[in-house]
Protein backbone atom coordinates (compact mmCIF):
# COMPACT_ATOMS: atom_id res chain seq x y z
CA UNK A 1 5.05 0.12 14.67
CA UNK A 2 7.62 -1.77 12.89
CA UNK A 3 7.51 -2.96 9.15
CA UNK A 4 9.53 -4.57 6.67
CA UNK A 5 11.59 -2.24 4.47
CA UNK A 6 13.61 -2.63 1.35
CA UNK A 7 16.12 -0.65 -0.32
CA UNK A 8 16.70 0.56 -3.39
CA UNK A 9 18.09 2.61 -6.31
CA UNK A 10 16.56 3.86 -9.62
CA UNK A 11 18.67 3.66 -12.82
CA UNK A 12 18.22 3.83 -16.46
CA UNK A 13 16.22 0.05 -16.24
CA UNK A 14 13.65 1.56 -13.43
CA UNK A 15 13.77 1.08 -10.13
CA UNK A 16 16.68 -1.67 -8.66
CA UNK A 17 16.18 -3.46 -5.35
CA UNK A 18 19.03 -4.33 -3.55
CA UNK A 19 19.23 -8.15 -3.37
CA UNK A 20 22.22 -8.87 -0.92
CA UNK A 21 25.45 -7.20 0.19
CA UNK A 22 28.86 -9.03 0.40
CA UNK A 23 31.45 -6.91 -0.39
CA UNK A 24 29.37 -5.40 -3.18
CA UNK A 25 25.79 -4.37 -3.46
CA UNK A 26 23.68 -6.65 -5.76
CA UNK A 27 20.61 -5.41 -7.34
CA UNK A 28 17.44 -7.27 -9.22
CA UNK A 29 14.71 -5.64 -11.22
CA UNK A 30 12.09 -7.14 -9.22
CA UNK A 31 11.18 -6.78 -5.32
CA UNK A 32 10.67 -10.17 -4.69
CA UNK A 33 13.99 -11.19 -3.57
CA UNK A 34 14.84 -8.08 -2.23
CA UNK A 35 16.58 -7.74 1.35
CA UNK A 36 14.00 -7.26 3.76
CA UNK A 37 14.97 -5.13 6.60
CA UNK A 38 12.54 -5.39 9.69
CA UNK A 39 12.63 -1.22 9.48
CA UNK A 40 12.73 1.92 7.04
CA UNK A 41 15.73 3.10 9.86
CA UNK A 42 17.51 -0.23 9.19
CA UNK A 43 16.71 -0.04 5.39
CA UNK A 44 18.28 3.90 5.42
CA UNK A 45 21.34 2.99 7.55
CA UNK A 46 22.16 0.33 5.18
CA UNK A 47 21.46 2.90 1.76
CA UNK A 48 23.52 5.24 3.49
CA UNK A 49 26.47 2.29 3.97
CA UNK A 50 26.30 2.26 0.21
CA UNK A 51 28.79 4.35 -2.15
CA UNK A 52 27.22 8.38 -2.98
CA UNK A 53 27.35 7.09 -7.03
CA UNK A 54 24.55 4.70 -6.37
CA UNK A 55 21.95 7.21 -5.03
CA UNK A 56 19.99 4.42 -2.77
CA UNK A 57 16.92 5.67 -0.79
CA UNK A 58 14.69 3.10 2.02
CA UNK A 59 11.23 2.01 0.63
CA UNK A 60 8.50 0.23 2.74
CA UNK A 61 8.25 -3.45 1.82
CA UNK A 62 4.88 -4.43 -0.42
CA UNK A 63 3.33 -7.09 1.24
């Protein structure tokens, strides 16, 4: 069963969602323009991709 997928990072704001990633990560405050990823195993990959400093982690998509 596949689902969308998001991923972000918490920092002193609350939780960050990862926007889009071209050369460096870009975050927003709010979900809605998140990156969807059509997985949590594509969402991970891509967390993991990111630098150790920004702690990112894969989080199903709200609907």
């Amino acid at each position: 069963m596949a689902f969308a997928a998001v991923v972000a990072r918490t920092s002193s704001n609350g939780t960050e969602y990862l926007v889009r990633k071209q050369g460096r990560a870009e975050w927003a405050a709010v979900a809605v323009g998140a990156e969807r990823f059509e997985n949590l195993r594509e969402a991970t990959r891509e967390a993991m991709r990111l630098p150790s400093t920004l702690r990112a982690y894969a989080l199903p998509a709200e609907t």
